[in-house]
Protein backbone atom coordinates (compact mmCIF):
# COMPACT_ATOMS: atom_id res chain seq x y z
CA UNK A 1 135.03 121.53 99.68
CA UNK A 2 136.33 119.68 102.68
CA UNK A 3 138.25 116.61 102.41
CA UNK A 4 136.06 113.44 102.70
CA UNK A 5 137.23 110.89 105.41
CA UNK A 6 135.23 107.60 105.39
CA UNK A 7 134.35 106.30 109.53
CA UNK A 8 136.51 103.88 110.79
CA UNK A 9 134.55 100.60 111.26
CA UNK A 10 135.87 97.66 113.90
CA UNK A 11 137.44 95.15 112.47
CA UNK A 12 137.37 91.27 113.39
CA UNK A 13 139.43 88.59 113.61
CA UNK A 14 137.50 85.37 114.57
CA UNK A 15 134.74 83.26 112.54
CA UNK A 16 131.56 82.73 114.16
CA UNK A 17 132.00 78.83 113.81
CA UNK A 18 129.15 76.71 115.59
CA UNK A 19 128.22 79.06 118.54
CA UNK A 20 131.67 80.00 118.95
CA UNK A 21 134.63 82.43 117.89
CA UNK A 22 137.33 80.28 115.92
CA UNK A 23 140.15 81.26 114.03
CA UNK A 24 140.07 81.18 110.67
CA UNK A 25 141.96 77.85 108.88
CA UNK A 26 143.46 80.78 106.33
CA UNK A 27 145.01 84.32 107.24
CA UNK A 28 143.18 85.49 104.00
CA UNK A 29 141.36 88.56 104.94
CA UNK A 30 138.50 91.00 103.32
CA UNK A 31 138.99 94.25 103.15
CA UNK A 32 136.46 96.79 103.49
CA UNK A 33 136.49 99.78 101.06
CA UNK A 34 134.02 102.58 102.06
CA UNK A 35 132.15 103.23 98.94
CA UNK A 36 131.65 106.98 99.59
CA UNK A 37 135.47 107.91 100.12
CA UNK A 38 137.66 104.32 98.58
CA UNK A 39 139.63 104.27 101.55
CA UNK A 40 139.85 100.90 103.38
CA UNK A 41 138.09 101.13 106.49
CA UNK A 42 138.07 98.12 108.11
CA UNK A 43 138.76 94.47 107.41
CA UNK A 44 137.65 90.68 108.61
CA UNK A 45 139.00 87.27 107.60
CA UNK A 46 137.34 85.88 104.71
CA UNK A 47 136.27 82.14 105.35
CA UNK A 48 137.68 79.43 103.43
CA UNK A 49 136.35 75.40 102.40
CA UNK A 50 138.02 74.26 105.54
CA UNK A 51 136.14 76.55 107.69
CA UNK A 52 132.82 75.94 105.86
CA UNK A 53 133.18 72.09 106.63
CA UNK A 54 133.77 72.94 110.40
CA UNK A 55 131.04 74.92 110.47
CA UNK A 56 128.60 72.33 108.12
CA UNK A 57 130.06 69.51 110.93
CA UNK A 58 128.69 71.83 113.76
CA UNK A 59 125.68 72.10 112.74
CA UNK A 60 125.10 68.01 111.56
CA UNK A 61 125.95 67.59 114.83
CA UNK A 62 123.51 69.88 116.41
CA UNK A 63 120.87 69.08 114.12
CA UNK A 64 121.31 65.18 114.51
CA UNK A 65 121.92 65.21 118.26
CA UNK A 66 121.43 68.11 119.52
CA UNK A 67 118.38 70.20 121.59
CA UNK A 68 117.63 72.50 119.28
CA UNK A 69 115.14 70.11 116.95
CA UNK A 70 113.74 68.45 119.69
CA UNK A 71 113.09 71.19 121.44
CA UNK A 72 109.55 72.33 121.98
CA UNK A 73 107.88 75.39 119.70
CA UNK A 74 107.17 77.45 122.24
CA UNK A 75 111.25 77.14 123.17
CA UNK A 76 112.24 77.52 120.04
CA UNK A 77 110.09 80.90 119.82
CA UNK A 78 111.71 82.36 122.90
CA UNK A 79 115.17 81.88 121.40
CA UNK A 80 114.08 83.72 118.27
CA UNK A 81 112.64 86.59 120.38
CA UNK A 82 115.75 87.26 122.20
CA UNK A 83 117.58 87.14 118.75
CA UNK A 84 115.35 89.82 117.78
CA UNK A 85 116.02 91.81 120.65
CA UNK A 86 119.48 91.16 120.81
CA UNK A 87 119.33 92.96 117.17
CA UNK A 88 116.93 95.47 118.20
CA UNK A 89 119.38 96.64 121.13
CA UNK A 90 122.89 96.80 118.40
CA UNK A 91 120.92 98.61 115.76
CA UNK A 92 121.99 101.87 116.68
CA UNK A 93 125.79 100.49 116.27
CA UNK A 94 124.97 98.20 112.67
CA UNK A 95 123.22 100.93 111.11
CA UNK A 96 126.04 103.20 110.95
CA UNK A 97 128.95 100.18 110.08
CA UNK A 98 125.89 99.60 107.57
CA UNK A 99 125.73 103.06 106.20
CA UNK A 100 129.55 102.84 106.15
CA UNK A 101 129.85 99.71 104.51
CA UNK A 102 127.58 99.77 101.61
CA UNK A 103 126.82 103.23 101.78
CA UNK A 104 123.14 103.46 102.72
CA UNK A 105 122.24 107.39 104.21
CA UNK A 106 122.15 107.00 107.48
CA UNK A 107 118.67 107.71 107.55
CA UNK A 108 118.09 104.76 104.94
CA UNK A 109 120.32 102.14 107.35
CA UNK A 110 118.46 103.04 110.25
CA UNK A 111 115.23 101.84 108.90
CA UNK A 112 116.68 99.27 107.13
CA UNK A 113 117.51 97.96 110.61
CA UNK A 114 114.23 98.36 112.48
CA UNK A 115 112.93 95.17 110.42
CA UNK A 116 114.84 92.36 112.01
CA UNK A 117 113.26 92.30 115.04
CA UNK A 118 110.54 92.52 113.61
CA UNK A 119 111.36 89.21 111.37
CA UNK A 120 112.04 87.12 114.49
CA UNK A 121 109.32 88.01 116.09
CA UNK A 122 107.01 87.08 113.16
CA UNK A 123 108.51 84.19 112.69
CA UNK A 124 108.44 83.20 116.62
CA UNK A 125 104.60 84.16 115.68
CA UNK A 126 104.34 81.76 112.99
CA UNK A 127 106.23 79.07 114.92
CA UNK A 128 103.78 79.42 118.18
CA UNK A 129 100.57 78.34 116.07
CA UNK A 130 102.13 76.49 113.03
CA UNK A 131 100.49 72.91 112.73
CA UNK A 132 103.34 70.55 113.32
CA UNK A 133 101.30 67.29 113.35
CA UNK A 134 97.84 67.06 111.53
CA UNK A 135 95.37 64.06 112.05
CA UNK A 136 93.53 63.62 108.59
CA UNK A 137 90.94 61.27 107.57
CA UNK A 138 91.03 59.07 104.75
CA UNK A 139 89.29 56.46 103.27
CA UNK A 140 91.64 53.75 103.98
CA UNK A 141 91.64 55.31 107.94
CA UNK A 142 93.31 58.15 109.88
CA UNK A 143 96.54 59.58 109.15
CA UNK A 144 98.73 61.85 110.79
CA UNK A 145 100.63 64.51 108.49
CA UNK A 146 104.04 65.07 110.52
CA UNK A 147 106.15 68.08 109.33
CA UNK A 148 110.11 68.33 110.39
CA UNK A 149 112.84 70.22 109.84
CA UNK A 150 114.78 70.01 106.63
CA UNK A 151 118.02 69.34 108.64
CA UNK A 152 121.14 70.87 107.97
CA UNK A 153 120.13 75.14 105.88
CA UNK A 154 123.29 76.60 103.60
CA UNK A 155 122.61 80.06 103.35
CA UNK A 156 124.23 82.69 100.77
CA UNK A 157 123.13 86.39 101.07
CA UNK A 158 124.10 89.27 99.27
CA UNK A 159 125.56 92.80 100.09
CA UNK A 160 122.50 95.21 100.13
CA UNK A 161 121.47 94.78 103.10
CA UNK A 162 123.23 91.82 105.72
CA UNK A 163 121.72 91.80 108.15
CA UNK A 164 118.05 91.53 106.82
CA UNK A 165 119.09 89.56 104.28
CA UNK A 166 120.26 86.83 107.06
CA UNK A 167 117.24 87.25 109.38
CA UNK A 168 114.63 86.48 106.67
CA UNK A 169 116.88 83.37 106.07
CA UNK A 170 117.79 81.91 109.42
CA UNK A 171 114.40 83.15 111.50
CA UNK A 172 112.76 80.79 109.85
CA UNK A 173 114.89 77.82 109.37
CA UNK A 174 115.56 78.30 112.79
CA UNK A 175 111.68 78.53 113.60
CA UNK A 176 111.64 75.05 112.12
CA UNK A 177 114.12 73.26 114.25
CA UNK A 178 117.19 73.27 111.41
CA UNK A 179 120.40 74.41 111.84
CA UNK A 180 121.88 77.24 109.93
CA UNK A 181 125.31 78.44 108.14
CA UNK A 182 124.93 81.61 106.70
CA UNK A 183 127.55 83.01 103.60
CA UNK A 184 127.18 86.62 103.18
CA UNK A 185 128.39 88.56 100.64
CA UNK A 186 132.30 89.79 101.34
CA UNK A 187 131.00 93.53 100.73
CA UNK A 188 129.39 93.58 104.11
CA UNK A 189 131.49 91.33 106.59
CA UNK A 190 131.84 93.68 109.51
CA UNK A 191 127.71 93.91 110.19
CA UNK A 192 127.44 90.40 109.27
CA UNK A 193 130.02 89.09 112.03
CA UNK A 194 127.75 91.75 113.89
CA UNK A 195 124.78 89.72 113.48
CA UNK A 196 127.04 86.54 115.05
CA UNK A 197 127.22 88.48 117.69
CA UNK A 198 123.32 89.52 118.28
CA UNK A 199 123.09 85.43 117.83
CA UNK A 200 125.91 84.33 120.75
CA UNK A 201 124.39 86.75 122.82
CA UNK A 202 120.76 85.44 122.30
CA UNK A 203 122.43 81.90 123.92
CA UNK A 204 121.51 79.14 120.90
CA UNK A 205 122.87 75.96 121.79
CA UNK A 206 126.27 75.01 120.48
CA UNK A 207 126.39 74.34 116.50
CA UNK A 208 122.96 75.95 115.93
CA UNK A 209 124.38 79.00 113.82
CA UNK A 210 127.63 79.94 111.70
CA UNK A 211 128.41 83.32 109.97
CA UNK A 212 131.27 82.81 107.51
CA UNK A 213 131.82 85.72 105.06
CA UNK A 214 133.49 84.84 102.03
CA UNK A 215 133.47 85.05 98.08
CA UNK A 216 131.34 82.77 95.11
CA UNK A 217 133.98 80.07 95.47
CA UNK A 218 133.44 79.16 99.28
CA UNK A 219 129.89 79.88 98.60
CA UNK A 220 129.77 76.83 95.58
CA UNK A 221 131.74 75.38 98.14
CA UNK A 222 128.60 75.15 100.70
CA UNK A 223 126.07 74.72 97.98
CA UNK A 224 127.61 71.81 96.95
CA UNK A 225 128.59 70.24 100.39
CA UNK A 226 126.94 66.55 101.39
CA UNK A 227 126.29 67.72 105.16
CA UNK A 228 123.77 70.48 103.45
CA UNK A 229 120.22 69.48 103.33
CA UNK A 230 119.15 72.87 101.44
CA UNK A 231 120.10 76.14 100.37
CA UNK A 232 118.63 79.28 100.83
CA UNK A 233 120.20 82.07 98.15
CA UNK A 234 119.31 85.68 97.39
CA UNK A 235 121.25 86.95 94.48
CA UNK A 236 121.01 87.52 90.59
CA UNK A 237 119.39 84.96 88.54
CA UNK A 238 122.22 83.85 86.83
CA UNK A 239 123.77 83.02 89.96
CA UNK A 240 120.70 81.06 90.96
CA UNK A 241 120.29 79.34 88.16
CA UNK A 242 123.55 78.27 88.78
CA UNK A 243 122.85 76.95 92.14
CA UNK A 244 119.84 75.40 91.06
CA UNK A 245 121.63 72.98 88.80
CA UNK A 246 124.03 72.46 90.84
CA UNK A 247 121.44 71.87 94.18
CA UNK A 248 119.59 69.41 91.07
CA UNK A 249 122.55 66.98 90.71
CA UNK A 250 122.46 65.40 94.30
CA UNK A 251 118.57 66.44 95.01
CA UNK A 252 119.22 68.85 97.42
CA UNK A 253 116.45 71.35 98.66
CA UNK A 254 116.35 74.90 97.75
CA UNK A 255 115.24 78.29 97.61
CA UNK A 256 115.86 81.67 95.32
CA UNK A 257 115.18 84.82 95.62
CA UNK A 258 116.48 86.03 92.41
CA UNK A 259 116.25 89.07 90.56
CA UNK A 260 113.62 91.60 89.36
CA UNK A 261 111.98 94.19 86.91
CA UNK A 262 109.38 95.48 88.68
CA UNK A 263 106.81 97.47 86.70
CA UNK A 264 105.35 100.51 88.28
CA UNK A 265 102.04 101.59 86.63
CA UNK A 266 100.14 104.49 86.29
CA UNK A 267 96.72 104.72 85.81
CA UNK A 268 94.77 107.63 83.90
CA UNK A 269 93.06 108.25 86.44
CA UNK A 270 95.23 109.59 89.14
CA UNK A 271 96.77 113.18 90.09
CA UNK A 272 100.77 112.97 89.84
CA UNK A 273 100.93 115.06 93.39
CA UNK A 274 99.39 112.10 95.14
CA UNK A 275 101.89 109.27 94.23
CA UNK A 276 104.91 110.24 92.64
CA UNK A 277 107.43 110.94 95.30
CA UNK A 278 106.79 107.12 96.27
CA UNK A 279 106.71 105.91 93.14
CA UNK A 280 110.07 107.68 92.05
CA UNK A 281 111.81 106.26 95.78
CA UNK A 282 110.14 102.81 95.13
CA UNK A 283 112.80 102.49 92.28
CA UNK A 284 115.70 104.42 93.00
CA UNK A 285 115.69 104.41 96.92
CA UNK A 286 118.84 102.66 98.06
CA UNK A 287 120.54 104.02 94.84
CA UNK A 288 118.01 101.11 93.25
CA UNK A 289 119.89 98.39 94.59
CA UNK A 290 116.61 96.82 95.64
CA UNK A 291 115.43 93.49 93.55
CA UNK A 292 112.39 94.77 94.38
CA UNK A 293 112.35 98.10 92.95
CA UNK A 294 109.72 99.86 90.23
CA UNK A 295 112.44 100.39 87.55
CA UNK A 296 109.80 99.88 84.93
CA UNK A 297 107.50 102.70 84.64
CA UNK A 298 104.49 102.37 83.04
CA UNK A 299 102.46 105.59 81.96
CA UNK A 300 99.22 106.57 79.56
CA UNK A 301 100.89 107.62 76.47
CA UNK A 302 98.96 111.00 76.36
CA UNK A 303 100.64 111.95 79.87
CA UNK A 304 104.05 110.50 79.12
CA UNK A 305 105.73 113.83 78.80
CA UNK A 306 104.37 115.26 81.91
CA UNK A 307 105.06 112.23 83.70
CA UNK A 308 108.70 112.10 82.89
CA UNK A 309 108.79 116.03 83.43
CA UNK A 310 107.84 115.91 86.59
CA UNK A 311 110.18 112.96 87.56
CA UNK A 312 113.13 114.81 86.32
CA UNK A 313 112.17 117.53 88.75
CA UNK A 314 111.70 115.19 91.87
CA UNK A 315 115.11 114.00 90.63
CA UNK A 316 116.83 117.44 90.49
CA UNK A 317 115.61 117.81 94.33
CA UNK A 318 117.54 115.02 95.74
CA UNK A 319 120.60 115.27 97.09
CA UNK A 320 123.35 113.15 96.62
CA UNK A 321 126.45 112.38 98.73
CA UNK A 322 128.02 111.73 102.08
CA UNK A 323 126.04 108.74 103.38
CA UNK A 324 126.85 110.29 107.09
CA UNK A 325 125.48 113.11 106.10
CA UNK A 326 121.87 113.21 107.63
CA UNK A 327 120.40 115.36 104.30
CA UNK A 328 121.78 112.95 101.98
CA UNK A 329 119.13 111.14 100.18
CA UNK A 330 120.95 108.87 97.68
CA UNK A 331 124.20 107.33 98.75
CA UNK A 332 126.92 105.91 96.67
CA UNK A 333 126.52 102.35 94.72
CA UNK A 334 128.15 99.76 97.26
CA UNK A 335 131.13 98.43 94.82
CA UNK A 336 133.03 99.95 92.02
CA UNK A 337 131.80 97.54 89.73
CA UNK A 338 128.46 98.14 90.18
CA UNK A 339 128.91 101.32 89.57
CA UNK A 340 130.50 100.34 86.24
CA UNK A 341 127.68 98.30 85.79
CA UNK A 342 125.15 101.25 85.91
CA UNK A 343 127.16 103.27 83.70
CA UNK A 344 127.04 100.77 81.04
CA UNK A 345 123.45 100.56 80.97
CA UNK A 346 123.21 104.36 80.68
CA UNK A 347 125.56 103.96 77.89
CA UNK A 348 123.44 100.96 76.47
CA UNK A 349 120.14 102.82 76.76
CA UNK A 350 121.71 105.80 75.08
CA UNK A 351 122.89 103.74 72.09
CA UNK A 352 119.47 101.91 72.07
CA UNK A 353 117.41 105.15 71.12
CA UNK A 354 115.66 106.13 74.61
CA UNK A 355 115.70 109.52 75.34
CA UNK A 356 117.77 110.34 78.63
CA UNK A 357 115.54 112.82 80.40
CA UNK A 358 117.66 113.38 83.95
CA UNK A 359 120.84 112.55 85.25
CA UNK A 360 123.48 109.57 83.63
CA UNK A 361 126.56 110.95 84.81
CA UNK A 362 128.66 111.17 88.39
CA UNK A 363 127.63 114.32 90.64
CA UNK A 364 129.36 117.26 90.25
CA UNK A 365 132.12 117.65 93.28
CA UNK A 366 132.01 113.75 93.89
CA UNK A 367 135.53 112.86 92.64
CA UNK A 368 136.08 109.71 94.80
CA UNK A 369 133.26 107.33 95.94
CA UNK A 370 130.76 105.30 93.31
CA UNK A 371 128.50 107.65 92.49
CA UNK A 372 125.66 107.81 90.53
CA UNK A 373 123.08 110.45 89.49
CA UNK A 374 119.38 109.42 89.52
CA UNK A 375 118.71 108.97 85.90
CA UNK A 376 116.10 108.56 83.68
CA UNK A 377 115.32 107.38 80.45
CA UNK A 378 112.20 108.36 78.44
CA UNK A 379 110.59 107.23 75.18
CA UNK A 380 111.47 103.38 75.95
CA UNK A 381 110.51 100.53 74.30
CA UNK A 382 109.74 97.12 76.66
CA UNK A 383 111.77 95.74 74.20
CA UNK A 384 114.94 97.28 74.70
CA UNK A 385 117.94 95.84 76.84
CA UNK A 386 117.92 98.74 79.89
CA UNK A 387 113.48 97.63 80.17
CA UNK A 388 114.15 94.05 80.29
CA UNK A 389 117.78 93.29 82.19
CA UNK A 390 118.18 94.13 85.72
CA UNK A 391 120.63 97.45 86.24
CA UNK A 392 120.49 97.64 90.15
CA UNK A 393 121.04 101.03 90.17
CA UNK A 394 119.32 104.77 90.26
CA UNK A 395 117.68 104.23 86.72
CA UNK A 396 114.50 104.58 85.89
CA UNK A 397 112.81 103.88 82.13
CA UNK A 398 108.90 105.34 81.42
CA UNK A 399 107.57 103.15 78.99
CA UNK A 400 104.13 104.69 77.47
CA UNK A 401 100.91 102.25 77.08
CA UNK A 402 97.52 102.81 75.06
CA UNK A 403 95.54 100.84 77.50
CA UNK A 404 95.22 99.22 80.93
CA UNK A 405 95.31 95.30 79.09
CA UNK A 406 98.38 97.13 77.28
CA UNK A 407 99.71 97.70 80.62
CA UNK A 408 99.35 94.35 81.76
CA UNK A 409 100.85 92.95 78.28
CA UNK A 410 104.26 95.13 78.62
CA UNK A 411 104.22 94.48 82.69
CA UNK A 412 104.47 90.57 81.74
CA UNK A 413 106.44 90.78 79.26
CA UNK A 414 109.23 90.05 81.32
CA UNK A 415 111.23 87.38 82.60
CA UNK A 416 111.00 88.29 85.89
CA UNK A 417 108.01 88.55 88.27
CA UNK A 418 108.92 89.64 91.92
CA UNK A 419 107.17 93.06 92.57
CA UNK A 420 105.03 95.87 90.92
CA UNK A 421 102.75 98.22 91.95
CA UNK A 422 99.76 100.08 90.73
CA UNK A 423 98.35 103.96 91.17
CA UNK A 424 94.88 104.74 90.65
CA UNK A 425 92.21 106.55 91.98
CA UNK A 426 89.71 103.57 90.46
CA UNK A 427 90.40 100.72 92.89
CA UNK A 428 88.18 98.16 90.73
CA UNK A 429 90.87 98.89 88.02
CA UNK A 430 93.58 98.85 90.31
CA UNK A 431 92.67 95.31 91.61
CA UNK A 432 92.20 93.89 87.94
CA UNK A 433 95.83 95.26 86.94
CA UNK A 434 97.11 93.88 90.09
CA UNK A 435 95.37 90.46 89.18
CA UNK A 436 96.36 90.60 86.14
CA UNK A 437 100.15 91.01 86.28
CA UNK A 438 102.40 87.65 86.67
CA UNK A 439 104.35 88.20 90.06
CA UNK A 440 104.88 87.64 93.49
CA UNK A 441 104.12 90.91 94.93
CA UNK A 442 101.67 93.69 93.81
CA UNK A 443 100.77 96.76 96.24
CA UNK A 444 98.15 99.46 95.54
CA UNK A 445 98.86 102.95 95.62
CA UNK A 446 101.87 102.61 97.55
CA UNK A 447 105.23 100.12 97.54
CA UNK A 448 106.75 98.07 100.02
CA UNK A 449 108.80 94.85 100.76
CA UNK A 450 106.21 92.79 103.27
CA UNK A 451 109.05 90.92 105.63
CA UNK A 452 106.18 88.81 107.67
CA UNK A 453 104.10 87.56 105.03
CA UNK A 454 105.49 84.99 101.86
CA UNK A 455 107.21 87.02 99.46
CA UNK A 456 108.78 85.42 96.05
CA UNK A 457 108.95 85.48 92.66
CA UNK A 458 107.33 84.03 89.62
CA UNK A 459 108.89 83.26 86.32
CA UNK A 460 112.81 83.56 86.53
CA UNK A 461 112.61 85.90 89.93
CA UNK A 462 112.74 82.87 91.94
CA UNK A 463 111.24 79.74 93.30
CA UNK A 464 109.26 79.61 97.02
CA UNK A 465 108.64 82.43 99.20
CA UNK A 466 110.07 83.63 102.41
CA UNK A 467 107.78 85.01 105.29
CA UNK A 468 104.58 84.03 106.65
CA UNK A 469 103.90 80.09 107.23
CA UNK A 470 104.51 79.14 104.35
CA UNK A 471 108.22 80.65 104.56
CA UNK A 472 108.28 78.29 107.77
CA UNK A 473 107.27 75.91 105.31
CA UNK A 474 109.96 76.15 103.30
CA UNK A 475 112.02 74.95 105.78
CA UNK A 476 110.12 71.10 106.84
CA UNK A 477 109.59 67.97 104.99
CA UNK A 478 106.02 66.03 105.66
CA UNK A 479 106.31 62.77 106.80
CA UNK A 480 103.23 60.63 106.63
CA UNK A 481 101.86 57.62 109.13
CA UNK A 482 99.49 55.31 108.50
CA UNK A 483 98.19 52.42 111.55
CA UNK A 484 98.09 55.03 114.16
CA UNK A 485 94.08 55.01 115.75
CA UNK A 486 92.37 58.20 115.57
CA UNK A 487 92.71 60.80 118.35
């Protein structure tokens, strides 16, 4: 086999700080590993406190005297449209840094970055028609309901995917007149300071948007600064509920999207040719590392073993490898700890009685790179560790059921409740599972991550949603005033 050489990506060596490209206040840099080959392909400076409170005083300073609040909606919305076009026109550059970054097929990243523009736009959409100022009557006379921007928006994304991950952030909180500094992950500086750059060129005013990529200490750093009016933070759930307190203690706003274990169930009803290859991609597309994902597989006990028979042999079709490579269907997991994390829980699930059908180990002629084989575990009980923690990572567990309100029992019982999904050819049925299961999400013969409308979690998968109006929401205070006549 031919020697593997991970692409070279461009390296950086400015901040985005307030509109602008500053040194760092540190020569500490990141350095990017390729996770298909371990050779360091590129590397960025990694923000530190000091550049977090230059970018936090950039943005107080836009936000409390600046145009961009007080300018009108329909301004706003323009600015968000050229962002989104600005991203539209780099995609064909990010998606391969992406695909060599975090190791996404190419394929994969190239989807992954048609969405942006399509987040701006819907939020410019939202923005154009959202009711800013409401005139209500009451019995003690007219009021007027006035909603306004939050102020100054901490944001702290993680690696899977940057540059969505920052545009379902800062398109709305922008949308709403705040000001924005976004933390992304360190795995995935070079298409974050790529994003900046979408951003400068769109032409926000000055302090209106900072990119700093650094590590869980600058982050707490940001969380916890006095300039920051609210935090928006995808990550794990511990991490959030860390964040959470830590948000509590000086009453500052915020939002989570936090983790998942998203049940996938099948009805009796259905033929397995109709459904399966989406149900099987649903959870281990982007080697699983999806908070989203239909890890949980739910099944009628009578067709378990065909079921898990014929996901072993979707499983033995897909190729795994070379990112770059265009056949590639299943890249490498983005760190080498995660990849030690997934290999644990195979270990775990093992050593907790489930059967494991497919896969487990690293593919065969993949000595460097974090790889994974799609796996799957059969025969498991809700109750065990690898149904009810969140692996991020190719593994899927069938769990059998006796009846649909079974199905419902063992989808709730869960601490999570971001996505699921249910197949069957009875859509009556389908709509009382989908009622009936506790979380944010729940599509019908088919899965998907909606980006324009409010998506969130229940239970422990997070608290408010992102998308839609009320995403914009999520961004303004209401302000009430009395004494004012009626219009």
């Amino acid at each position: 086999m031919a020697e593997r050489t991970a692409p070279a990506l461009r390296s950086f060596d400015r901040l985005y700080v307030g509109g602008r490209w500053a040194e760092p206040a540190t020569g500490e840099r990141i350095e990017v590993v390729s996770p298909a080959t371990e050779e360091a392909i590129a590397s960025t400076p990694a923000a530190s406190n000091a550049d977090v409170d230059a970018a936090v005083a950039a943005a107080r300073a836009a936000f409390d005297d600046g145009p961009w609040p007080r300018m009108s909606p329909a301004e706003r919305a323009a600015a968000l449209r050229r962002v989104g076009a600005e991203l539209d026109a780099r995609a064909a550059e990010i998606a391969p840094a992406f695909s060599a970054e975090i190791g996404a097929p190419l394929a994969a990243a190239t989807a992954f970055h048609q969405l942006p523009e399509t987040m701006w736009n819907a939020a410019a959409d939202v923005l154009e028609r959202f009711p800013f100022e409401e005139e209500r009557q009451t019995a003690d006379g007219p009021m007027r309901a006035i909603h306004e921007p939050v102020g100054v928006v901490g944001t702290i994304t993680p690696w899977n995917a940057p540059v969505p991950n920052a545009s379902i952030k800062a398109a709305p909180a922008l949308a709403a007149g705040c000001t924005v500094v976004l933390k992304p992950a360190p795995e995935g500086p070079v298409t974050a300071l790529m994003f900046a750059e979408a951003v400068e060129a769109a032409g926000l005013p000055e302090g209106v948007v900072s990119v700093l990529p650094a590590g869980r200490e600058v982050g707490e750093h940001l969380v916890t600064h006095p300039g920051v009016d609210k935090i928006a933070f995808t990550g794990s759930t511990a991490a959030g509920r860390r964040i959470m307190s830590l948000c509590g203690e000086r009453i500052a706003r915020v939002t989570l999207e936090l983790g998942g274990k998203s049940a996938g169930i099948v009805a009796d009803d259905i033929a397995l040719d109709g459904f399966l290859g989406d149900l099987v991609f649903a959870g281990i597309g982007h080697s699983g590392q999806v908070c989203a994902a239909l890890t949980r597989i739910l099944v009628p006990r009578r067709r378990h073993d065909e079921i898990v028979a014929a996901i072993a042999e979707i499983m033995a079709g897909i190729k795994v490898g070379d990112p770059s490579d265009p056949d590639t269907v299943l890249g490498p997991l983005a760190a080498e700890r995660q990849r030690d994390r997934v290999e644990s829980y195979v270990r775990l699930g093992v050593e907790e009685g489930a059967t494991l059908a497919y896969g487990g180990g690293r593919p065969e002629g993949l000595d460097r790179g974090w790889y994974v084989e799609p796996t799957l575990f059969s025969d498991v009980e809700n109750s065990m560790r690898i149904a009810q923690e969140e692996i991020f990572g190719p593994v899927l567990c069938v769990i059998p059921y006796d009846t649909t309100e079974d199905a419902i029992a063992i989808a709730n019982d869960s601490i999570f409740g971001l996505s699921g999904a249910v197949y069957a050819d009875d859509l009556e049925l389908a709509e009382r599972i989908a009622r009936g299961v506790r979380t944010g999400q729940m599509c019908i013969n088919g899965w998907g991550m909606c980006v324009v409308e409010p998506f969130g979690g229940f239970k422990q998968s997070g608290l408010g949603r992102e998308g839609g109006a009320e995403g914009l929401a999520a961004y303004l205070e209401i302000k009430l005033i009395e004494g004012l006549p009626a219009r």
